[in-house]
Protein backbone atom coordinates (compact mmCIF):
# COMPACT_ATOMS: atom_id res chain seq x y z
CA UNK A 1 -0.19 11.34 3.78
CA UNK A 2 -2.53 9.57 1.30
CA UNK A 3 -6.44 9.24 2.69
CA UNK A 4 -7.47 6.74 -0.02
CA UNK A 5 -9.91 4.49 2.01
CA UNK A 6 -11.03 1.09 1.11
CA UNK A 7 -14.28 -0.32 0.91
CA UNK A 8 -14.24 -1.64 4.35
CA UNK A 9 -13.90 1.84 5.90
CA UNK A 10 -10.13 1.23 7.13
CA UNK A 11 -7.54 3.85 5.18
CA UNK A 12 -5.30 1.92 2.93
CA UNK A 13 -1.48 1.20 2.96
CA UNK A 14 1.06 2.16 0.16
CA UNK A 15 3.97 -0.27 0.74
CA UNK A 16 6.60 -1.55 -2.07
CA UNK A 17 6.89 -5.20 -3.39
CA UNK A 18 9.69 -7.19 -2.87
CA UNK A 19 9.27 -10.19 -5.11
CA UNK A 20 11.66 -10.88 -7.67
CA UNK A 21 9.01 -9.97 -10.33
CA UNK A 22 7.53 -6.60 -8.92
CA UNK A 23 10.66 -5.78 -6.80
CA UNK A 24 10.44 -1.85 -5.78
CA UNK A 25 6.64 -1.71 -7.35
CA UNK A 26 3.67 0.19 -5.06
CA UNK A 27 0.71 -1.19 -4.44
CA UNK A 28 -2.24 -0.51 -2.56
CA UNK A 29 -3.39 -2.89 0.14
CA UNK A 30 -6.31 -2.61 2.80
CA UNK A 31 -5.16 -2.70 6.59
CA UNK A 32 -7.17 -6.21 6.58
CA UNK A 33 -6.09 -8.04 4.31
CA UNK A 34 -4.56 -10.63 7.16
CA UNK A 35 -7.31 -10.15 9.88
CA UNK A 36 -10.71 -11.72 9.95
CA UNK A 37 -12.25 -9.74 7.94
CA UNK A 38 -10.55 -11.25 4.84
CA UNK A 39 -10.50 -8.22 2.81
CA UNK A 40 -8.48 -8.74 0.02
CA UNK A 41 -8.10 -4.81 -1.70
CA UNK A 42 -5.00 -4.44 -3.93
CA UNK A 43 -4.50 -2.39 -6.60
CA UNK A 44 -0.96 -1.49 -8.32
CA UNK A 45 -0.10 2.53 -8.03
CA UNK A 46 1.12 2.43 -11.32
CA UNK A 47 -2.21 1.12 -12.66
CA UNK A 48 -4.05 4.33 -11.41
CA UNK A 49 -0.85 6.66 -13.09
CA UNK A 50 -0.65 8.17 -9.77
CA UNK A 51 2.27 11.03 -9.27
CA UNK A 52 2.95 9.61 -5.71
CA UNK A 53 5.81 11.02 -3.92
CA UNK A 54 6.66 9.74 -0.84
CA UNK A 55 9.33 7.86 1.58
CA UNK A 56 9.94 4.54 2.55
CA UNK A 57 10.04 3.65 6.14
CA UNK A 58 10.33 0.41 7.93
CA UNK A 59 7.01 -1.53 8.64
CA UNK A 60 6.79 -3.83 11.89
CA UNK A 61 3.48 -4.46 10.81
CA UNK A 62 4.19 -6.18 7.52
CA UNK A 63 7.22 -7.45 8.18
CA UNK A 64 8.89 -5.32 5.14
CA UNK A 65 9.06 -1.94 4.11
CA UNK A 66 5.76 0.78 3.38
CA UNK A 67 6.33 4.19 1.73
CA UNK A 68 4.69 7.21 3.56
CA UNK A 69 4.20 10.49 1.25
CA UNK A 70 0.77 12.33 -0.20
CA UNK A 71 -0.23 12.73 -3.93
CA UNK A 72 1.17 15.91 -5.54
C-alpha cells in the first residue's frame, strides 16, 4: 500500500476518476479534502510517471471506487 502523505500529515488516497473527461484516470487526493480542514491536495498519477500497480475496490467513503496497490 502506497505511504505518500500529504502536507497535512493524513496519508493520501489513490482513487480513479469517473468524469466523462478523465474516466479511469488516478489521482491523488488528501483524506480532507471534504472535512474542515479544507485541504484541497490533488495531483494526477500520471503527472508524477508513477509505475503504480494496484486494485480497485469499492469506496463507501467517496461514494465511488479507490484503487489499493504499492509502487513497484
Amino acid at each position: 500500500m502506497s505511504s505518500k502523505v500529504c502536507g497535512c500529515g493524513e496519508r493520501l488516497l489513490l482513487l480513479k476518476a469517473s468524469t466523462v473527461k478523465n474516466k479511469g484516470r488516478l489521482f491523488w487526493r488528501c483524506r480532507n479534502w471534504a472535512t474542515n480542514s479544507h485541504c484541497n491536495y490533488f495531483e494526477w498519477v500520471d503527472d508524477e510517471k508513477s509505475d503504480f500497480q494496484g486494485k480497485e475496490t469499492e469506496s463507501e467513503a467517496n461514494g465511488g471506487k479507490s484503487v489499493d496497490g504499492e509502487k513497484m
